[in-house]
PDB file of N, CA and C in Angstrom:
ATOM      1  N   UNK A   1     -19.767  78.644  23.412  1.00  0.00           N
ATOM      2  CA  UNK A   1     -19.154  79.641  22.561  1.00  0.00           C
ATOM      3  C   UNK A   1     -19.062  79.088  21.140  1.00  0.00           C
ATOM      4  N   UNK A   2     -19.319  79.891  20.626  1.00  0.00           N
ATOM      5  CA  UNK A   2     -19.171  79.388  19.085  1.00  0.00           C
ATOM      6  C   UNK A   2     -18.236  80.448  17.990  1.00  0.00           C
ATOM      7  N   UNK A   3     -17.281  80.301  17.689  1.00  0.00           N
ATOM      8  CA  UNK A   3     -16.119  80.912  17.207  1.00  0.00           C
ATOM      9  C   UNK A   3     -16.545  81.060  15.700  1.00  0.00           C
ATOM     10  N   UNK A   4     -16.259  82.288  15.071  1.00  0.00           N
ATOM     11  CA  UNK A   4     -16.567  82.424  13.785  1.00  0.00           C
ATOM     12  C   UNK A   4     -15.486  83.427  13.490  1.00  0.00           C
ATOM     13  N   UNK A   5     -14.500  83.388  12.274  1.00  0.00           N
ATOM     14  CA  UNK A   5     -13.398  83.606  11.562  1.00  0.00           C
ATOM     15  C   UNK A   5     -14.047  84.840  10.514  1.00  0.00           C
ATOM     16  N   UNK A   6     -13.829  86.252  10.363  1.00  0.00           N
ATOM     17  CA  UNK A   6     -14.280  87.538   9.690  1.00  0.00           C
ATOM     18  C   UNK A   6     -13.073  87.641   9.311  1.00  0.00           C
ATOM     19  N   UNK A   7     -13.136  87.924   7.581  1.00  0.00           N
ATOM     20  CA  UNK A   7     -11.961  88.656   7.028  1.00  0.00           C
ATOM     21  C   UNK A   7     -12.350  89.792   6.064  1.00  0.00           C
ATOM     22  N   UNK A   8     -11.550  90.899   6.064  1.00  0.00           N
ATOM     23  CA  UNK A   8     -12.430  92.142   4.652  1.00  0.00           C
ATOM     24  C   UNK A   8     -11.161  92.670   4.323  1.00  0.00           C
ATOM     25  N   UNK A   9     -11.320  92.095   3.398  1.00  0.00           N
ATOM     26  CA  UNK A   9      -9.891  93.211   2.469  1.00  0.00           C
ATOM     27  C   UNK A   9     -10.517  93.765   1.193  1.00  0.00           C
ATOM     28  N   UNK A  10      -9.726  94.716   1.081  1.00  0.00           N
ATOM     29  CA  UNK A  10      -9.427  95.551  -0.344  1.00  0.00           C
ATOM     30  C   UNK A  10      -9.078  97.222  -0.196  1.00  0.00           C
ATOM     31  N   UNK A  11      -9.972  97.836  -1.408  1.00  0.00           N
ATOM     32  CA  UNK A  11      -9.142  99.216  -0.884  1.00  0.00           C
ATOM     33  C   UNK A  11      -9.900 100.150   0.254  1.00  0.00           C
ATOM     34  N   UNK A  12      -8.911 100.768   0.776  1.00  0.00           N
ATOM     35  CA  UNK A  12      -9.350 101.388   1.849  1.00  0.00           C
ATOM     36  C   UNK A  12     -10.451 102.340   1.509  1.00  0.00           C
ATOM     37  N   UNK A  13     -11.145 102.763   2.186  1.00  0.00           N
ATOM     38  CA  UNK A  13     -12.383 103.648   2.239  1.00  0.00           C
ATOM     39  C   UNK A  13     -13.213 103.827   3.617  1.00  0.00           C
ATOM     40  N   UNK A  14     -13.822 105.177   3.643  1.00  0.00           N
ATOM     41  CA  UNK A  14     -14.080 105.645   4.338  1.00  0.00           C
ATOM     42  C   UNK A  14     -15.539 104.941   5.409  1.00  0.00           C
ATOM     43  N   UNK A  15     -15.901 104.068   6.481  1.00  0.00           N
ATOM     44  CA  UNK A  15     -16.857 103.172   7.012  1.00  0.00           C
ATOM     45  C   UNK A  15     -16.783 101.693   6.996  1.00  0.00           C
ATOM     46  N   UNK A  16     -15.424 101.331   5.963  1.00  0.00           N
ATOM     47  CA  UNK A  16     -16.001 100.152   6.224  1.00  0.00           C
ATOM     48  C   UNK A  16     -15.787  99.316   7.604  1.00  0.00           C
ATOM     49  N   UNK A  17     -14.887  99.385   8.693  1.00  0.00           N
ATOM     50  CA  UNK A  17     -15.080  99.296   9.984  1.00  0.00           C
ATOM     51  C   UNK A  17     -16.392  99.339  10.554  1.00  0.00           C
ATOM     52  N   UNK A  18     -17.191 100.504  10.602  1.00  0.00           N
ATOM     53  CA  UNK A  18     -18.257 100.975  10.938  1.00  0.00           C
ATOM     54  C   UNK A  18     -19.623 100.166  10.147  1.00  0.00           C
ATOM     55  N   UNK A  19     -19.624  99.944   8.995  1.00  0.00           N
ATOM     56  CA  UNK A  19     -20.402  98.974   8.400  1.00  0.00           C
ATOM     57  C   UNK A  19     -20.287  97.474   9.008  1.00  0.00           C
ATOM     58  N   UNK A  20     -19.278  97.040   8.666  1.00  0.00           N
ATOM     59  CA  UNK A  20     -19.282  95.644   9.261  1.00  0.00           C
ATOM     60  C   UNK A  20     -19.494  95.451  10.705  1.00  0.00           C
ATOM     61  N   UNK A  21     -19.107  96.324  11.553  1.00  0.00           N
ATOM     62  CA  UNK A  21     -19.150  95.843  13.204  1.00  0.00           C
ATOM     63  C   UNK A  21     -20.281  96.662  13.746  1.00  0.00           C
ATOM     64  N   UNK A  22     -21.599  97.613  12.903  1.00  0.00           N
ATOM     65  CA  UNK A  22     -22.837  97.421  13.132  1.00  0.00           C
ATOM     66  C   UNK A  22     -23.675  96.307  12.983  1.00  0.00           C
ATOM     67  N   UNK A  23     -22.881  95.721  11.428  1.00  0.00           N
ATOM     68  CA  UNK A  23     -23.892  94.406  11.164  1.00  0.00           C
ATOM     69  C   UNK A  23     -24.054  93.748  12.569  1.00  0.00           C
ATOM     70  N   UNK A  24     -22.472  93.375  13.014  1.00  0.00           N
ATOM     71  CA  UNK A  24     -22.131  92.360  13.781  1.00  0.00           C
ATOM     72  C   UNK A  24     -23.349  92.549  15.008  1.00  0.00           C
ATOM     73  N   UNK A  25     -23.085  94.314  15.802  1.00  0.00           N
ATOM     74  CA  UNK A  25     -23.390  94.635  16.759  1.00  0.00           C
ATOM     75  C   UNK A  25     -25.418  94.310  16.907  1.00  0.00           C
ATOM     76  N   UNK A  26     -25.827  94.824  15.302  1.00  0.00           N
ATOM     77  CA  UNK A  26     -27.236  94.545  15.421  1.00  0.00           C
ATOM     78  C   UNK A  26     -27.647  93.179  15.606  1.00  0.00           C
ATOM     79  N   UNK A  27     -26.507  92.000  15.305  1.00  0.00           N
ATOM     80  CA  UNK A  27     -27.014  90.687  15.295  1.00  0.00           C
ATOM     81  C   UNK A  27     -26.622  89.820  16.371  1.00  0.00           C
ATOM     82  N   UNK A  28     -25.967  90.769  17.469  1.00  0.00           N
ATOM     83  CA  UNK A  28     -25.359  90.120  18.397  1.00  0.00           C
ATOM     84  C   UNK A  28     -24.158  89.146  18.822  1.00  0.00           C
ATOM     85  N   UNK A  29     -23.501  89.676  18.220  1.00  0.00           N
ATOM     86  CA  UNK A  29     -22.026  89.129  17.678  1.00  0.00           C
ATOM     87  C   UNK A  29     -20.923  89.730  18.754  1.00  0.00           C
ATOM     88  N   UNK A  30     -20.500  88.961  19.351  1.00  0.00           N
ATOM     89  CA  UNK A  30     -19.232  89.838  20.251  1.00  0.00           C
ATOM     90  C   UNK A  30     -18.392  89.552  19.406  1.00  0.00           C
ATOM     91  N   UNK A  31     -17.366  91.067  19.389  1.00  0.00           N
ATOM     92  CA  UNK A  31     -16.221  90.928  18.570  1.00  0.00           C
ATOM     93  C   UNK A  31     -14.707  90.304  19.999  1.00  0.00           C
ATOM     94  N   UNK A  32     -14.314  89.442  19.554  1.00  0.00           N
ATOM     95  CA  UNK A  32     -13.143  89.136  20.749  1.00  0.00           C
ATOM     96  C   UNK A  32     -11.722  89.120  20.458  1.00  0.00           C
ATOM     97  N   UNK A  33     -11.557  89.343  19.061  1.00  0.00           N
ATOM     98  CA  UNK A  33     -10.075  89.604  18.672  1.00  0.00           C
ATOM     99  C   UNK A  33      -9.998  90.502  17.586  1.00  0.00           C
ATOM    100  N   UNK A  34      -9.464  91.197  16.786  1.00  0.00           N
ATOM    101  CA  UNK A  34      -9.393  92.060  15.597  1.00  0.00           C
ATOM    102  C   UNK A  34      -8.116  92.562  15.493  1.00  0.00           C
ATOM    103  N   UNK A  35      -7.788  92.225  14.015  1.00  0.00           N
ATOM    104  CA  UNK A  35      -6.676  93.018  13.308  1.00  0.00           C
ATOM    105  C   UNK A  35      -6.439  93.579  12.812  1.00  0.00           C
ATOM    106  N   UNK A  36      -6.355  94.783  12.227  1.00  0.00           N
ATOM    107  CA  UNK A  36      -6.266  95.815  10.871  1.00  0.00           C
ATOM    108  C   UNK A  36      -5.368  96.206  10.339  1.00  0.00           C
ATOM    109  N   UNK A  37      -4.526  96.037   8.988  1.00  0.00           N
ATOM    110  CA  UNK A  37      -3.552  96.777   8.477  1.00  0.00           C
ATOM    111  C   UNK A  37      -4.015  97.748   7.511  1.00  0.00           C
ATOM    112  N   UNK A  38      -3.574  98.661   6.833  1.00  0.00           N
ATOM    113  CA  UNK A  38      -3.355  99.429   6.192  1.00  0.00           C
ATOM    114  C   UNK A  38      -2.489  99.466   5.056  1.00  0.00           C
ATOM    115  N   UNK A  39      -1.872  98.885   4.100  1.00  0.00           N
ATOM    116  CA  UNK A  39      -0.743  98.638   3.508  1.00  0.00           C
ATOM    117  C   UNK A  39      -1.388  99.656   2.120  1.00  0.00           C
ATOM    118  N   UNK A  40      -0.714 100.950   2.025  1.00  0.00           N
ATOM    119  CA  UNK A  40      -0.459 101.656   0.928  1.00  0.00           C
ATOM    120  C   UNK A  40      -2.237 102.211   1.011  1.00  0.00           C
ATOM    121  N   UNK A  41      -2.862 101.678  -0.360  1.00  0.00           N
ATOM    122  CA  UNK A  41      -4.736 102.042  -0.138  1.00  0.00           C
ATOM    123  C   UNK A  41      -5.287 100.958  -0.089  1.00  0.00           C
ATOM    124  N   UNK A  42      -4.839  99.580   0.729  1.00  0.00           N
ATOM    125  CA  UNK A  42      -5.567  98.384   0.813  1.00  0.00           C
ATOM    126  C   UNK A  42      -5.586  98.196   2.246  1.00  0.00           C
ATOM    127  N   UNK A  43      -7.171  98.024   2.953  1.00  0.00           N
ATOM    128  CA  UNK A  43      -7.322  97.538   3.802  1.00  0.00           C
ATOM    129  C   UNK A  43      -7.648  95.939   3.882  1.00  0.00           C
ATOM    130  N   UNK A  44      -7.008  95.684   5.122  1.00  0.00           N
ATOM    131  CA  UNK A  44      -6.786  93.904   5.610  1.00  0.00           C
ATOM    132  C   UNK A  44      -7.530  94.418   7.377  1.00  0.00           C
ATOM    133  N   UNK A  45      -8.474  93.361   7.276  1.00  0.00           N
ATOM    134  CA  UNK A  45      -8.895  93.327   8.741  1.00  0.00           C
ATOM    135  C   UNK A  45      -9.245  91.962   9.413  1.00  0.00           C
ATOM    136  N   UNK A  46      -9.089  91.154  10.079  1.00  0.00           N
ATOM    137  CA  UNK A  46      -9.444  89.549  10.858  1.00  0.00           C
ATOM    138  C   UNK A  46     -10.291  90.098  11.834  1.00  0.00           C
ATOM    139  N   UNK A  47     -11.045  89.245  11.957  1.00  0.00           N
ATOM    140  CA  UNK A  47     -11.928  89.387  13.565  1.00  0.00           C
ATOM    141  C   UNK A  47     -11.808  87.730  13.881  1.00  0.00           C
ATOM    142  N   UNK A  48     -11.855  88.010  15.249  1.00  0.00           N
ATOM    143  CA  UNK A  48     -12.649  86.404  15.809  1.00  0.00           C
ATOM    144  C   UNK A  48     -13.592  87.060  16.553  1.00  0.00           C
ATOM    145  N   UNK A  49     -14.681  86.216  16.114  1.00  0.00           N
ATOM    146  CA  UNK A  49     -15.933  86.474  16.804  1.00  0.00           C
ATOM    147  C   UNK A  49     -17.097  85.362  17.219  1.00  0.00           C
ATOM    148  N   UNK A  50     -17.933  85.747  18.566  1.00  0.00           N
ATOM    149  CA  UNK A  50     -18.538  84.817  19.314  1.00  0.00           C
ATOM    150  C   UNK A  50     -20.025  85.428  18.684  1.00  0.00           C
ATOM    151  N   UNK A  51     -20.354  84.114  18.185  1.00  0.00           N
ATOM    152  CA  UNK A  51     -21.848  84.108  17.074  1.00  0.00           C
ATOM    153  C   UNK A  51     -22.726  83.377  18.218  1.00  0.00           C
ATOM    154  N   UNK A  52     -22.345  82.917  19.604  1.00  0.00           N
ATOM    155  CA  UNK A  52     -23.811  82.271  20.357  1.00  0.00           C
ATOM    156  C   UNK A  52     -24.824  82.598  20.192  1.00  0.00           C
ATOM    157  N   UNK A  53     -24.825  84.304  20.417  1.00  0.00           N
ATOM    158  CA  UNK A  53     -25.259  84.914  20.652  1.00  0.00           C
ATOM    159  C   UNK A  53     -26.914  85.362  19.499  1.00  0.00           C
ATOM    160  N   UNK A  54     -26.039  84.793  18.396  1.00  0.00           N
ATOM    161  CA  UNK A  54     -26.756  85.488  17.386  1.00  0.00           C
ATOM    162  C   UNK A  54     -28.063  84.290  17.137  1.00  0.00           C
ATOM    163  N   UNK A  55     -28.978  84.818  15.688  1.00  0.00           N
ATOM    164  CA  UNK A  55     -30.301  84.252  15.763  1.00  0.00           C
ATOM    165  C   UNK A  55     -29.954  83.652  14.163  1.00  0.00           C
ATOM    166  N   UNK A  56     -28.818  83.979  13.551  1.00  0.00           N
ATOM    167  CA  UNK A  56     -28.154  83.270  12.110  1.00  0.00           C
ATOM    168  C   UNK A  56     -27.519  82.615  12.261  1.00  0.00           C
ATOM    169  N   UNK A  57     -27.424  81.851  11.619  1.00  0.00           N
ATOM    170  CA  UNK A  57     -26.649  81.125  10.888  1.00  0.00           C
ATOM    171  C   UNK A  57     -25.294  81.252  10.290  1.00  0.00           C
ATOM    172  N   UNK A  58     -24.184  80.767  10.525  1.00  0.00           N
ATOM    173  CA  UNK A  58     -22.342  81.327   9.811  1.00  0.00           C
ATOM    174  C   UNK A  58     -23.136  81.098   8.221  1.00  0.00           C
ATOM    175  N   UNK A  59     -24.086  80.670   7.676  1.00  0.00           N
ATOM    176  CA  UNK A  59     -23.987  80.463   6.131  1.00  0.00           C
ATOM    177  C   UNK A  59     -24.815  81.787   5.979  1.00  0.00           C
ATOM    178  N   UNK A  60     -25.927  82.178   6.932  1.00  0.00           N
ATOM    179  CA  UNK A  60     -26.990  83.182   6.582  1.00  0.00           C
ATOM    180  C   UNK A  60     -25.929  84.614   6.851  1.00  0.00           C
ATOM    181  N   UNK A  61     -25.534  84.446   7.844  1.00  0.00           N
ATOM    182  CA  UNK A  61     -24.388  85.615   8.246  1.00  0.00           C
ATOM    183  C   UNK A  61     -23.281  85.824   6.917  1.00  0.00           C
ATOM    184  N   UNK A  62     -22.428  84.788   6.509  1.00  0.00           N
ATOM    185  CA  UNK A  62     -21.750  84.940   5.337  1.00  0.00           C
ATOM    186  C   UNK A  62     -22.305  85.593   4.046  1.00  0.00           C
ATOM    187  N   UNK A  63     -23.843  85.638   4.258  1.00  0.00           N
ATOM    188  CA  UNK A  63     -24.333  86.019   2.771  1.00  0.00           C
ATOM    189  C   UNK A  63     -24.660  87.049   3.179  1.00  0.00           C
ATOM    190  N   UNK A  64     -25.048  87.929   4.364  1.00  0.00           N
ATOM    191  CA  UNK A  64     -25.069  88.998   4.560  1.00  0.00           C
ATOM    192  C   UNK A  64     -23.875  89.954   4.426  1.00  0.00           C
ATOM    193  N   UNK A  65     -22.849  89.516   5.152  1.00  0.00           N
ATOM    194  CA  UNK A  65     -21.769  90.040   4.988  1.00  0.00           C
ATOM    195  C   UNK A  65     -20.781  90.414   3.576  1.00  0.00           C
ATOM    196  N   UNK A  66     -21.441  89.092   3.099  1.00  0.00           N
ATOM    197  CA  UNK A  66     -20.758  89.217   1.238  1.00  0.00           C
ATOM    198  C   UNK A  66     -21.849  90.551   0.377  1.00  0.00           C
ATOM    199  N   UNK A  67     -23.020  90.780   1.191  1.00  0.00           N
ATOM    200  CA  UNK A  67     -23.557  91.623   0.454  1.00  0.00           C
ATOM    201  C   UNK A  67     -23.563  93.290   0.739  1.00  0.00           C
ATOM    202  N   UNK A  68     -23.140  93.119   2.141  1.00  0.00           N
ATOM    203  CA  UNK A  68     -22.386  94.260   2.600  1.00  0.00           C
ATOM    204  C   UNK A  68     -21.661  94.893   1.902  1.00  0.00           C
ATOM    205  N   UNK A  69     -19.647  93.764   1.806  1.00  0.00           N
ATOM    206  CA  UNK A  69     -18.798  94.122   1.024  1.00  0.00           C
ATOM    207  C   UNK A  69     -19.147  94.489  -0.292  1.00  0.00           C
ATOM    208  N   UNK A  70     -19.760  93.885  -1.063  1.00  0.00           N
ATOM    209  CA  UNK A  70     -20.400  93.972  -2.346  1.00  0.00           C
ATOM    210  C   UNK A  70     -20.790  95.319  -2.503  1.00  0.00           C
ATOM    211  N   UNK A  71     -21.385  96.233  -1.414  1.00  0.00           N
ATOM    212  CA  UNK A  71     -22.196  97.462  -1.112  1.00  0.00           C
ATOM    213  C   UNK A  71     -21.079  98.470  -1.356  1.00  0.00           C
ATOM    214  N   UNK A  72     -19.763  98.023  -0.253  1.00  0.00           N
ATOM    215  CA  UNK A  72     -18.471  99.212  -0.106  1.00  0.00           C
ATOM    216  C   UNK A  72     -17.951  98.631  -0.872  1.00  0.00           C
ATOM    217  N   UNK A  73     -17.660  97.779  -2.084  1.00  0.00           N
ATOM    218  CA  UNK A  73     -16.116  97.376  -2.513  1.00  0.00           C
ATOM    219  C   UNK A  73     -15.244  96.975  -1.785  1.00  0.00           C
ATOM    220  N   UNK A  74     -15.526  96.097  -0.919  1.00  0.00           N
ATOM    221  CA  UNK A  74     -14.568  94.825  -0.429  1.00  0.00           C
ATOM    222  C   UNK A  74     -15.426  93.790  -0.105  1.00  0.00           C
ATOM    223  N   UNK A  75     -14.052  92.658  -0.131  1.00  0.00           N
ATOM    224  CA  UNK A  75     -14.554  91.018   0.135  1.00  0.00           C
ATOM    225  C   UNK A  75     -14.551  91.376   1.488  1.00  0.00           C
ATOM    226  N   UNK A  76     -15.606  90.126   1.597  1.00  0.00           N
ATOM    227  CA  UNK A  76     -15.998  89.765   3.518  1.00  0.00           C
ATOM    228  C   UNK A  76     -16.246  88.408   3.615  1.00  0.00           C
ATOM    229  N   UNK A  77     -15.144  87.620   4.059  1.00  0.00           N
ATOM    230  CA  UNK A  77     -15.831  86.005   4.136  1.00  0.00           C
ATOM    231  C   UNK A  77     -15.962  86.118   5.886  1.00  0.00           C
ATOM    232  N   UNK A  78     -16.959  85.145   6.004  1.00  0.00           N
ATOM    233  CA  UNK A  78     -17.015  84.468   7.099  1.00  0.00           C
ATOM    234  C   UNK A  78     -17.235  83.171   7.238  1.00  0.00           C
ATOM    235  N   UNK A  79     -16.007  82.593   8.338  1.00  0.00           N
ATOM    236  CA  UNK A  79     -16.130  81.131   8.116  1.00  0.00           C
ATOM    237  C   UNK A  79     -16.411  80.486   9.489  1.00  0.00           C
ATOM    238  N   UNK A  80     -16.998  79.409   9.815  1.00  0.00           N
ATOM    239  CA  UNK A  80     -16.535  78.460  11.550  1.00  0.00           C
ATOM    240  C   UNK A  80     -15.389  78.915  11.500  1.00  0.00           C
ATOM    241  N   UNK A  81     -14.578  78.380  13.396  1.00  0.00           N
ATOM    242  CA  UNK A  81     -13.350  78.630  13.186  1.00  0.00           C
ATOM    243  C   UNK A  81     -13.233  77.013  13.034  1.00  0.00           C
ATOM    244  N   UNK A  82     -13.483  76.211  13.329  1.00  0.00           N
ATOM    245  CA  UNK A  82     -13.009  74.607  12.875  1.00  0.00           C
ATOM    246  C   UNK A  82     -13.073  74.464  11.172  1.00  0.00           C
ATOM    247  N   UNK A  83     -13.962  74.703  10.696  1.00  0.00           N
ATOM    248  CA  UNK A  83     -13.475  74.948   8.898  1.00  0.00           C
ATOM    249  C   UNK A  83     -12.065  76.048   8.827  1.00  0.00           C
ATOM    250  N   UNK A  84     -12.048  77.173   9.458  1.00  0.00           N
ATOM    251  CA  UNK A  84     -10.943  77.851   8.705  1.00  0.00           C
ATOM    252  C   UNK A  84      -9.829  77.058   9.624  1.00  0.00           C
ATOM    253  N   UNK A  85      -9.522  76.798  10.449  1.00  0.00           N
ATOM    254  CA  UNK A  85      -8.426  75.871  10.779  1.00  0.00           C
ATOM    255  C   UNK A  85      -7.760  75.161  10.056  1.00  0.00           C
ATOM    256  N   UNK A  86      -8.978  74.102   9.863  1.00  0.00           N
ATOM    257  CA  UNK A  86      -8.838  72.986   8.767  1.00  0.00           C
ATOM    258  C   UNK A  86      -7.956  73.880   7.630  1.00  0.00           C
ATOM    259  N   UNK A  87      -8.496  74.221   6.843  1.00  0.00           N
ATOM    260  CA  UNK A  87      -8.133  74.787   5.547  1.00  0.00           C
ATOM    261  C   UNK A  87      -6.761  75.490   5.825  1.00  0.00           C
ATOM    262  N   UNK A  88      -6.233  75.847   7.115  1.00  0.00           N
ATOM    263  CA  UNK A  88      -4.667  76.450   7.332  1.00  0.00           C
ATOM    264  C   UNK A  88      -3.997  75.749   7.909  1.00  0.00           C
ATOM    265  N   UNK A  89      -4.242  74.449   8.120  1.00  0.00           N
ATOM    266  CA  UNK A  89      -3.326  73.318   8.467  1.00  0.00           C
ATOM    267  C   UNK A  89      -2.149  73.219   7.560  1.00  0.00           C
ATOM    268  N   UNK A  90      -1.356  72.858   8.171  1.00  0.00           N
ATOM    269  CA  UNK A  90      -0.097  72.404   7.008  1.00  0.00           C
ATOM    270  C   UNK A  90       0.120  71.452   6.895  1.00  0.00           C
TER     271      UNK A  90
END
């Protein structure tokens, strides 16, 4: 299993759910956890997701995904989950 950390925020609009978790779905990505808020017109969403599966790369995948958001007007990082750990250690 290989764990990969999805985040997309900004303002809400109409697909971006549907954009990002086709990418995922065409590249073979199981989605295994997800969060979504709504706060006022800003969407916040987390995924954890299992990348075994896939034929990219978390760096080739991240640049897809940043060009996605770029497409709707929101950020999309994707990170390992052992890098984003790291980085939320206290």
């Amino acid at each position: 299993m290989k764990k990969t950390i999805i985040t997309v925020t900004g303002k809400d609009t109409v697909g971006i759910i549907a954009k990002v978790c086709t990418y995922l779905a065409e590249n073979n990505v199981n989605i295994e956890d997800v969060s979504q808020t709504i706060l006022q017109e800003f969407f916040h969403m987390m995924m954890i997701t299992d990348t075994a599966g896939s034929g990219k790369t978390t760096a080739e995948m991240a640049d897809d995904l940043k060009k996605i958001g770029s497409e709707i007007g929101v950020q999309i990082t994707c990170q390992r989950e052992d890098i984003f750990d790291m980085m939320h250690r206290i």
